[in-house]
C-alpha atoms as a PDB file:
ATOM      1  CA  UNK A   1     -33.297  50.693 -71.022  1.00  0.00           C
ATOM      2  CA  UNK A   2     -30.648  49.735 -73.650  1.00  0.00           C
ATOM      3  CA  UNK A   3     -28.027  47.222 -73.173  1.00  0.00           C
ATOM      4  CA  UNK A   4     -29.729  46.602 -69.593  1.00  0.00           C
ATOM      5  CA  UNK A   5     -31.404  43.118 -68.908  1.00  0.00           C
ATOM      6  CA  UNK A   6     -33.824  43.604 -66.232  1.00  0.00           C
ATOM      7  CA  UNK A   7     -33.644  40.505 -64.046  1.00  0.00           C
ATOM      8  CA  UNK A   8     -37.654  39.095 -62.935  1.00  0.00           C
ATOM      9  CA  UNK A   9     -37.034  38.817 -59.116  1.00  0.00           C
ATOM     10  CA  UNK A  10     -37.077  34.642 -58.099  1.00  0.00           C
ATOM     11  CA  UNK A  11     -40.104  33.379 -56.460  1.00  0.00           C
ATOM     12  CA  UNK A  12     -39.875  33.034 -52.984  1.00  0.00           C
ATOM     13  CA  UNK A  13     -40.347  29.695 -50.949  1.00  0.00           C
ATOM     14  CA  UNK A  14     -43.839  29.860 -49.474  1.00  0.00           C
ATOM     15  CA  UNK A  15     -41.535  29.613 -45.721  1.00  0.00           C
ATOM     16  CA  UNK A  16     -39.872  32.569 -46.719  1.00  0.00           C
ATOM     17  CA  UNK A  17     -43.119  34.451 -47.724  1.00  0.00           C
ATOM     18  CA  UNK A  18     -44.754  33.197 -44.276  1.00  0.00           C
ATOM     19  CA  UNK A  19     -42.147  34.277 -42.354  1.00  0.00           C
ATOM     20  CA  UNK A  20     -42.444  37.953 -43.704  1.00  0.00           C
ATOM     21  CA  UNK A  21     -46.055  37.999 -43.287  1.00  0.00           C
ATOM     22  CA  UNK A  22     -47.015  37.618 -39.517  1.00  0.00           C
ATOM     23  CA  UNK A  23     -50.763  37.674 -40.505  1.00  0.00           C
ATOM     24  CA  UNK A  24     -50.519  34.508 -43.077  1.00  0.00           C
ATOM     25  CA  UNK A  25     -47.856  33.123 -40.872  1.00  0.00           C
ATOM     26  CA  UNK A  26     -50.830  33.252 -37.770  1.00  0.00           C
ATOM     27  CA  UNK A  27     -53.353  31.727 -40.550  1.00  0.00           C
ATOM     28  CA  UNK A  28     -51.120  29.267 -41.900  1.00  0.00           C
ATOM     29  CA  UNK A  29     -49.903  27.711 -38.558  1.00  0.00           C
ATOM     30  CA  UNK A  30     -53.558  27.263 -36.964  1.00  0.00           C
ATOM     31  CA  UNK A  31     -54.448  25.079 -39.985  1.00  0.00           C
ATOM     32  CA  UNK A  32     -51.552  22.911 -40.010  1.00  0.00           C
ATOM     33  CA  UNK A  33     -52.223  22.518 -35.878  1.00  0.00           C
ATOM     34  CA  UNK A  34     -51.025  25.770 -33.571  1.00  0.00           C
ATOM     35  CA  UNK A  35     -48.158  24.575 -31.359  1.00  0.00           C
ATOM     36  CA  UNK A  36     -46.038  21.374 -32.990  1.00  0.00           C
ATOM     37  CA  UNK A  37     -46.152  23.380 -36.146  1.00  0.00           C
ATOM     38  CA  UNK A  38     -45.046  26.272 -35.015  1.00  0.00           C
ATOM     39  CA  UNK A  39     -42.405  24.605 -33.126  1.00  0.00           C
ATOM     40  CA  UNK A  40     -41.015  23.284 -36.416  1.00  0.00           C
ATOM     41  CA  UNK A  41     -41.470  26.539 -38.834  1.00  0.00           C
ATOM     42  CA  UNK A  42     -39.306  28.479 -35.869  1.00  0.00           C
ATOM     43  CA  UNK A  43     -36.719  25.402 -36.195  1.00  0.00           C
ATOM     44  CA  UNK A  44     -36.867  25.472 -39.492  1.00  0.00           C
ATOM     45  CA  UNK A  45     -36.051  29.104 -40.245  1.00  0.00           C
ATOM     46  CA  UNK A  46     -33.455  29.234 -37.710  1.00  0.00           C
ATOM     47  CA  UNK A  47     -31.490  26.498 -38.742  1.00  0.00           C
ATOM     48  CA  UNK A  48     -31.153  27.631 -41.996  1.00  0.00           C
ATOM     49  CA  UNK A  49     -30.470  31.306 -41.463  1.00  0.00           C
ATOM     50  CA  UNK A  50     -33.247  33.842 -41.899  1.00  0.00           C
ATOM     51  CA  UNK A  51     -31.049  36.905 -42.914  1.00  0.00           C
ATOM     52  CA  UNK A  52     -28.751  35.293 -45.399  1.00  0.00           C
ATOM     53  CA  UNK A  53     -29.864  34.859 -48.966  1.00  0.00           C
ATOM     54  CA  UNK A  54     -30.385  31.010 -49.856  1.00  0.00           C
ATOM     55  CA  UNK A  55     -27.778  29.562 -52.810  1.00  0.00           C
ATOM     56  CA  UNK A  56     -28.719  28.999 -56.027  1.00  0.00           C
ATOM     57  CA  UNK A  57     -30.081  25.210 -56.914  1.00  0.00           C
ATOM     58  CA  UNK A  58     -27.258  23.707 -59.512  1.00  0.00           C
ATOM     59  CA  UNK A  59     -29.592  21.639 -61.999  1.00  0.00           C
ATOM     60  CA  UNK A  60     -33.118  22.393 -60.189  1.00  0.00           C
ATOM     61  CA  UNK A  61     -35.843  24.334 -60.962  1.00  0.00           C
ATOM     62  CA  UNK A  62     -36.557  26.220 -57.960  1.00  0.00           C
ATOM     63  CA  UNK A  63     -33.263  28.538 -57.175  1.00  0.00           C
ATOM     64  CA  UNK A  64     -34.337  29.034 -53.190  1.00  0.00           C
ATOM     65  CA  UNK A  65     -32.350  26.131 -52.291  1.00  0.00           C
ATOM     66  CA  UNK A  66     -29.320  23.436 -53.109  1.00  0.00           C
ATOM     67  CA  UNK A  67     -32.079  21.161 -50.957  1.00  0.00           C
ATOM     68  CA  UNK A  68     -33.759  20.087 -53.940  1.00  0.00           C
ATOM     69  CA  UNK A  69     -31.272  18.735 -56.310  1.00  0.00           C
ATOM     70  CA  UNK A  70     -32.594  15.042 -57.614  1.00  0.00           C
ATOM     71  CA  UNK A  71     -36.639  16.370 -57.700  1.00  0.00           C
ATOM     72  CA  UNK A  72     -36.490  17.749 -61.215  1.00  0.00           C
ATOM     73  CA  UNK A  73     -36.237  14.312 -62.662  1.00  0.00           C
ATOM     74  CA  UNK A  74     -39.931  13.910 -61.575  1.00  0.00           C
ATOM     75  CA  UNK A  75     -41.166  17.209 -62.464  1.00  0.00           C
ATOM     76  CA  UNK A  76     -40.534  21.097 -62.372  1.00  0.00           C
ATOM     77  CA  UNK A  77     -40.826  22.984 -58.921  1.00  0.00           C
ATOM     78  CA  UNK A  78     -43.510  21.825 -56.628  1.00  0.00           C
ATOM     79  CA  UNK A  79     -44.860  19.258 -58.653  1.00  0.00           C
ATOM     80  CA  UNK A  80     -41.244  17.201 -58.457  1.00  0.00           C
ATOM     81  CA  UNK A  81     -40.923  17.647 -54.885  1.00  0.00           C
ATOM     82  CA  UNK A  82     -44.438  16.114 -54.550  1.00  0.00           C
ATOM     83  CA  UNK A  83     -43.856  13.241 -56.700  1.00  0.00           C
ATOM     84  CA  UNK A  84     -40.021  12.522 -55.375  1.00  0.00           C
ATOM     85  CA  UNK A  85     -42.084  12.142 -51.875  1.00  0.00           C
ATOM     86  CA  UNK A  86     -44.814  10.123 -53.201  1.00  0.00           C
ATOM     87  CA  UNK A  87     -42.163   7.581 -54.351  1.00  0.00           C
ATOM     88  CA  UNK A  88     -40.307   7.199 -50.998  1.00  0.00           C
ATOM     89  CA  UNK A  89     -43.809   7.093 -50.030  1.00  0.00           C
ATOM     90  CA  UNK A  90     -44.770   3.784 -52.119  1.00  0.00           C
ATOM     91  CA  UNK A  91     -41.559   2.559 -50.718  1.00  0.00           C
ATOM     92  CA  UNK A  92     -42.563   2.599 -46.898  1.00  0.00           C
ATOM     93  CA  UNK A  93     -46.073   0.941 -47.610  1.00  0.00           C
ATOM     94  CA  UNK A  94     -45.032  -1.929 -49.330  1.00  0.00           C
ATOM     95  CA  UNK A  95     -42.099  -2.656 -47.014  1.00  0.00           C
ATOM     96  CA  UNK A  96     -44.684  -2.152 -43.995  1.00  0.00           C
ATOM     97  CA  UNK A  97     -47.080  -4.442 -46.005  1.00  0.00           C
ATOM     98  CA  UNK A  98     -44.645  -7.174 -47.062  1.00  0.00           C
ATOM     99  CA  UNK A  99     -43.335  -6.810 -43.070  1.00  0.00           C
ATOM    100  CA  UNK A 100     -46.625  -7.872 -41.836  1.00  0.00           C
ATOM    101  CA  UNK A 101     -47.339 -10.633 -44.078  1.00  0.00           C
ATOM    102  CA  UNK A 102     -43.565 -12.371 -43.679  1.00  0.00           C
ATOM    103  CA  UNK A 103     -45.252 -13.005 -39.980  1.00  0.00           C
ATOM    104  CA  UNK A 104     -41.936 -12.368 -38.463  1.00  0.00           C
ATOM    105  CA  UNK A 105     -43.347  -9.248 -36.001  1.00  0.00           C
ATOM    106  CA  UNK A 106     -45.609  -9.984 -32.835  1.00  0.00           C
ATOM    107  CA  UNK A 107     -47.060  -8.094 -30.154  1.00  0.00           C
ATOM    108  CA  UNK A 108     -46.255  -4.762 -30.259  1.00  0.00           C
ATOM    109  CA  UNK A 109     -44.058  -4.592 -33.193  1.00  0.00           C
ATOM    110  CA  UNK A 110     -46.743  -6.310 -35.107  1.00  0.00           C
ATOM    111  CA  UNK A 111     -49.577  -3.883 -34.076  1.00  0.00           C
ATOM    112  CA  UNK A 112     -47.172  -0.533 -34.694  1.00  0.00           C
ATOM    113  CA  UNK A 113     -46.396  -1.929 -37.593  1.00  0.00           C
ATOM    114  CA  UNK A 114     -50.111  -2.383 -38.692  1.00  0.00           C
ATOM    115  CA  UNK A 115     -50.886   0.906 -37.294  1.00  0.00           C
ATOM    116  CA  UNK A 116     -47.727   3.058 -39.143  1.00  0.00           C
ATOM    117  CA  UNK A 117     -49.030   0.866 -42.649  1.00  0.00           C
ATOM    118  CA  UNK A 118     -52.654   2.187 -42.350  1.00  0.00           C
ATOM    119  CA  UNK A 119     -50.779   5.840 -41.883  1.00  0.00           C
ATOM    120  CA  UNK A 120     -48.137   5.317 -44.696  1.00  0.00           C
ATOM    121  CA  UNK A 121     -51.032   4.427 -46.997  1.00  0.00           C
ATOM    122  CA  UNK A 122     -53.142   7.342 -46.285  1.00  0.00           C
ATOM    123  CA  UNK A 123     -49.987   9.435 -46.790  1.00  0.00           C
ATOM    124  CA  UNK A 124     -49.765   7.636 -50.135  1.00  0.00           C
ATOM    125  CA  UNK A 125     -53.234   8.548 -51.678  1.00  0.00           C
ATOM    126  CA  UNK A 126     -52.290  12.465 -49.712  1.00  0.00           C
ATOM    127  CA  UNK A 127     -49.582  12.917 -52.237  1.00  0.00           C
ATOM    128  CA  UNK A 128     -51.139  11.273 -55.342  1.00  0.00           C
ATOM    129  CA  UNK A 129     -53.416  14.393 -54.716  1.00  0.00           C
ATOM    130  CA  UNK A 130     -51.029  16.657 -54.051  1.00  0.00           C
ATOM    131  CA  UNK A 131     -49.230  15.279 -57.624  1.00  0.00           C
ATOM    132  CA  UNK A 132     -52.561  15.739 -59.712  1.00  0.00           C
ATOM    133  CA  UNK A 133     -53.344  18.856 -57.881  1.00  0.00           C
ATOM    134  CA  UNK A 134     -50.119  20.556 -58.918  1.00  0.00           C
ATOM    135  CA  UNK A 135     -50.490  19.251 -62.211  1.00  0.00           C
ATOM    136  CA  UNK A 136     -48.063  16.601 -62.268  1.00  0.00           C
ATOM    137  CA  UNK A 137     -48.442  13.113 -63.217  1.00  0.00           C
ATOM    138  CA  UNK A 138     -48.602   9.955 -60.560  1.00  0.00           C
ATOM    139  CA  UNK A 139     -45.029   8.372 -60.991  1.00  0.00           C
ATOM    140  CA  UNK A 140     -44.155   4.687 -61.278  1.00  0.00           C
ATOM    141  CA  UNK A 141     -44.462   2.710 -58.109  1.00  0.00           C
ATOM    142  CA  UNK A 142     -40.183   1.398 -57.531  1.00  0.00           C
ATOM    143  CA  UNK A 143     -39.761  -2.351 -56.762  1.00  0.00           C
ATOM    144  CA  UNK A 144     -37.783  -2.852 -53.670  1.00  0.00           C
ATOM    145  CA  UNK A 145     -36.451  -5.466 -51.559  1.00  0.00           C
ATOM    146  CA  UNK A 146     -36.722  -5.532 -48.317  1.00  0.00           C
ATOM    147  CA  UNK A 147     -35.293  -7.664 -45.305  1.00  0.00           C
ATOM    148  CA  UNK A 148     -37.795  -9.381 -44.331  1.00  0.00           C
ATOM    149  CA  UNK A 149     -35.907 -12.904 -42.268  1.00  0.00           C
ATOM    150  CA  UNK A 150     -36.127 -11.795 -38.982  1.00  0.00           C
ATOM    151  CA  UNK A 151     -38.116  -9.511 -35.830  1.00  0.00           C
ATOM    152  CA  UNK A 152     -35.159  -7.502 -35.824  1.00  0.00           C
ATOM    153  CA  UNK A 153     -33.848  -6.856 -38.936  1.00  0.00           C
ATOM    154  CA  UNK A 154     -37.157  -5.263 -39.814  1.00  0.00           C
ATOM    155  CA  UNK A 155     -37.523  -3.046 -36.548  1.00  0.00           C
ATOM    156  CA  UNK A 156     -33.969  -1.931 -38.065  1.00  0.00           C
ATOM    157  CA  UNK A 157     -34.769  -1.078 -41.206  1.00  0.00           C
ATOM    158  CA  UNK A 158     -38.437   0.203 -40.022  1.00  0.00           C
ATOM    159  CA  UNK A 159     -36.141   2.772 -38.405  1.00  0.00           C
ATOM    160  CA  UNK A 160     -33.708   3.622 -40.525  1.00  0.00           C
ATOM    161  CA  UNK A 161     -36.521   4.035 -43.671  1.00  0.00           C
ATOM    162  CA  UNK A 162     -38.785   5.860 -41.265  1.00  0.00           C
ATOM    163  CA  UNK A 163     -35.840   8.087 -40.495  1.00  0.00           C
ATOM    164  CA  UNK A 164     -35.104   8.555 -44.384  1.00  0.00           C
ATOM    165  CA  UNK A 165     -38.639   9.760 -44.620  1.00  0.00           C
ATOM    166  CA  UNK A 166     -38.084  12.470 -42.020  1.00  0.00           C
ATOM    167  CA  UNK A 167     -35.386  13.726 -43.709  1.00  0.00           C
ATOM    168  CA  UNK A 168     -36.109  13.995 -46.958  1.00  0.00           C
ATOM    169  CA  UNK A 169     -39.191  15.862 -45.621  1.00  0.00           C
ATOM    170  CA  UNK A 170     -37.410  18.441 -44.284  1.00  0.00           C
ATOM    171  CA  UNK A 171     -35.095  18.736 -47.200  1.00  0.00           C
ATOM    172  CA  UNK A 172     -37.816  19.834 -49.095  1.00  0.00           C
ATOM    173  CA  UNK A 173     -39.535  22.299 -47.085  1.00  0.00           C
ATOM    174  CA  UNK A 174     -37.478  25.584 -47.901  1.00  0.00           C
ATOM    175  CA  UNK A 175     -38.109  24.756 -51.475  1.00  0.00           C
ATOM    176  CA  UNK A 176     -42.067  24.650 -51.570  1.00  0.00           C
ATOM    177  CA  UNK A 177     -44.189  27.356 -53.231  1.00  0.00           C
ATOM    178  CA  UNK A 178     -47.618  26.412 -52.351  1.00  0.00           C
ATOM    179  CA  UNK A 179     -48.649  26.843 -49.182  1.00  0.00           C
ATOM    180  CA  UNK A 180     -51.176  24.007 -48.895  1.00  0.00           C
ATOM    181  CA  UNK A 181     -48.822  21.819 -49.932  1.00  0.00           C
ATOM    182  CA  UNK A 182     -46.655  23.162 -47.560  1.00  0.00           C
ATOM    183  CA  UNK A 183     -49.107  22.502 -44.770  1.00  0.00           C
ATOM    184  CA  UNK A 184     -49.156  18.853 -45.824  1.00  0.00           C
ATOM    185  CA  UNK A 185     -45.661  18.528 -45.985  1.00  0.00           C
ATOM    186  CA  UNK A 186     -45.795  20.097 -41.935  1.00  0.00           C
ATOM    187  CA  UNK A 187     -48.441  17.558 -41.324  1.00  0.00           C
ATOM    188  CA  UNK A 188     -46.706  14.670 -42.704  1.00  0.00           C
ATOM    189  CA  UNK A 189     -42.757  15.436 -41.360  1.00  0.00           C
ATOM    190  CA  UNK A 190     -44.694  15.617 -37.729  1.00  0.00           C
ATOM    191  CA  UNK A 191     -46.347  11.796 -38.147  1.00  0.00           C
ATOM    192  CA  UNK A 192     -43.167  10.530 -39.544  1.00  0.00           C
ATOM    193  CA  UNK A 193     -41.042  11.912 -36.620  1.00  0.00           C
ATOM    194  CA  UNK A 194     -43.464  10.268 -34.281  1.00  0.00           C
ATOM    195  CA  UNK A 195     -43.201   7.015 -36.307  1.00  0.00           C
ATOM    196  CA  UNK A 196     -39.297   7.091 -36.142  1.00  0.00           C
ATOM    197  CA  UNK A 197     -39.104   7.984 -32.491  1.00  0.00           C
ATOM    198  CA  UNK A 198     -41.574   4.663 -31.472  1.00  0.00           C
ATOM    199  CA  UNK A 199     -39.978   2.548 -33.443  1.00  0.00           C
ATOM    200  CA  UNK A 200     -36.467   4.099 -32.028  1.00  0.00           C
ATOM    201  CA  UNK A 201     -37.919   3.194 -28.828  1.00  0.00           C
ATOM    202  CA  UNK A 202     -39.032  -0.072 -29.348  1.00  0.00           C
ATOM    203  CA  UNK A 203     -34.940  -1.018 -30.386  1.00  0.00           C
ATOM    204  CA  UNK A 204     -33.803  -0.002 -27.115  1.00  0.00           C
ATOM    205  CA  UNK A 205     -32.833   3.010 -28.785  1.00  0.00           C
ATOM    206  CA  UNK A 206     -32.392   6.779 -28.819  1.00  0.00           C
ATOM    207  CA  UNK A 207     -36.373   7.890 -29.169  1.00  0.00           C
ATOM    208  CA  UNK A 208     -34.668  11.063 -30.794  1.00  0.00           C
ATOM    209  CA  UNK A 209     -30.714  10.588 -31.947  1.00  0.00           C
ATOM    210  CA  UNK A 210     -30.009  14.048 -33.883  1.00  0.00           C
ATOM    211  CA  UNK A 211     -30.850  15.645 -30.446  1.00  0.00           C
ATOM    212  CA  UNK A 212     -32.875  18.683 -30.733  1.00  0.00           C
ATOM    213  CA  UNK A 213     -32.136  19.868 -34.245  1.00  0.00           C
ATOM    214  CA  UNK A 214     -33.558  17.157 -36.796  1.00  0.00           C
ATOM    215  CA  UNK A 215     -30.914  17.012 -39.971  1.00  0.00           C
ATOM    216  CA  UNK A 216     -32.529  17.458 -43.664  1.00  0.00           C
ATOM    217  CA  UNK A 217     -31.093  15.694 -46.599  1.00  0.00           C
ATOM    218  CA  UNK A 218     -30.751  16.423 -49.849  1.00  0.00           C
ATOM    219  CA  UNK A 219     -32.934  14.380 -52.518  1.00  0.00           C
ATOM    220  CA  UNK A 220     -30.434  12.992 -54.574  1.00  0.00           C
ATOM    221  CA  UNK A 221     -29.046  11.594 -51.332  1.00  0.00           C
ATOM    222  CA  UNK A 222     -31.996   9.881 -50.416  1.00  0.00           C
ATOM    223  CA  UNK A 223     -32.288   7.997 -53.773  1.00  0.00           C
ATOM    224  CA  UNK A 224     -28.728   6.877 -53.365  1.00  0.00           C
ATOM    225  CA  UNK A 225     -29.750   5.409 -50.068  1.00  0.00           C
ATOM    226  CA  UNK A 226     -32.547   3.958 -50.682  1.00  0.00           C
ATOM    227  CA  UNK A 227     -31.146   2.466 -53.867  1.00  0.00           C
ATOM    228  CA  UNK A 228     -28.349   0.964 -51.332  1.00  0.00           C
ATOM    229  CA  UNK A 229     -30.937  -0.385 -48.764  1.00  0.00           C
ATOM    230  CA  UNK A 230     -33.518  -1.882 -51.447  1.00  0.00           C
ATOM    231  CA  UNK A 231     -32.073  -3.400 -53.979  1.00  0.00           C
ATOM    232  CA  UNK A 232     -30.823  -6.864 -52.500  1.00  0.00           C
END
């Protein structure tokens, strides 16, 4: 047709997609592990509103969501989101690593600690994968400071990086394309929430403070605070 641009219609977050197919959905949430999942997909799409079209991204490369502003500086689309998550990744193993070798935590702390390290590091070499696998490349591992002088002050800022982690999770999952690597992303948001709610516990605090709606954050909000928290 002259003088007519025919707009390509945008590619739709694999949630989105799942949630209009009952039969993938039904697939797709007895591989990532029936129930939990399932909890969190219905959470999910009802927090952010299944009916109403999502905004446009300013500056990012997937237009689903405005949750994925500060990814495209590691890559396009999925491959950004993977590799923004494998560097808050790097961040939580070497803080759990250099938290275990101060030999400031004992007894309990010590062996969740050990425990949530062994995790964090298999999460690690998950999202290397998921970076090649997308065809991405592995970014550069940050250096971070961490505080490190006392049993407490690491339980705190176990929780509040664990709690990070969580977040910027979440932020991402409206945004993501491929639906394996949206089943990793489930799998991972549910062992982090565990992680945060222990060592929640283990302060003498609120196992679950957001109450029953966990709060997403946008990525260019979790670099500024981890910048803030790391860098002494």
């Amino acid at each position: 047709m002259h003088g007519t641009e025919i707009e390509e219609p945008r590619p739709a977050g694999a949630l989105r997609e799942l949630e209009a197919d009952p039969s993938s959905r039904k697939r797709f949430l007895k591989a990532v592990g029936g129930g939990a999942a399932a909890a969190a997909f219905a959470t999910f799409l009802a927090a952010c509103g299944s009916e109403e079209e999502p905004p446009a991204t300013p500056g990012g490369s997937n237009p689903n969501t405005g949750a994925g502003v500060g990814t495209d500086r590691y890559g396009p689309g999925d491959r950004g989101i993977a590799a923004f998550l494998l560097t808050i990744e790097f961040i939580v193993v070497d803080f759990y690593e250099q938290a275990l070798a101060s030999g400031e935590l004992k007894g309990q702390a010590a062996e969740l600690a050990r425990r949530f390290g062994e995790q964090e590091r298999q999460h690690e070499e998950a999202l290397k994968s998921a970076v090649t696998q997308l065809g991405g490349e592995v970014p550069a591992r940050p250096e971070a400071s961490f505080p490190l002088d006392s049993h407490q002050a690491i339980l705190e800022f176990a929780a509040e990086i664990e709690g990070i982690g969580v977040a910027s999770l979440l932020g991402q999952l409206g945004r993501i394309e491929n639906k394996e690597f949206l089943a990793g992303v489930f799998a991972l948001h549910s062992v982090e929430g565990r992680h945060t709610a222990a060592i929640n516990q283990l302060l003498g605090e609120n196992p679950v403070p957001q109450g029953p709606f966990a709060k997403p954050v946008f990525a260019s909000d979790v670099t500024n605070q981890l910048h803030t928290l790391t860098t002494g």
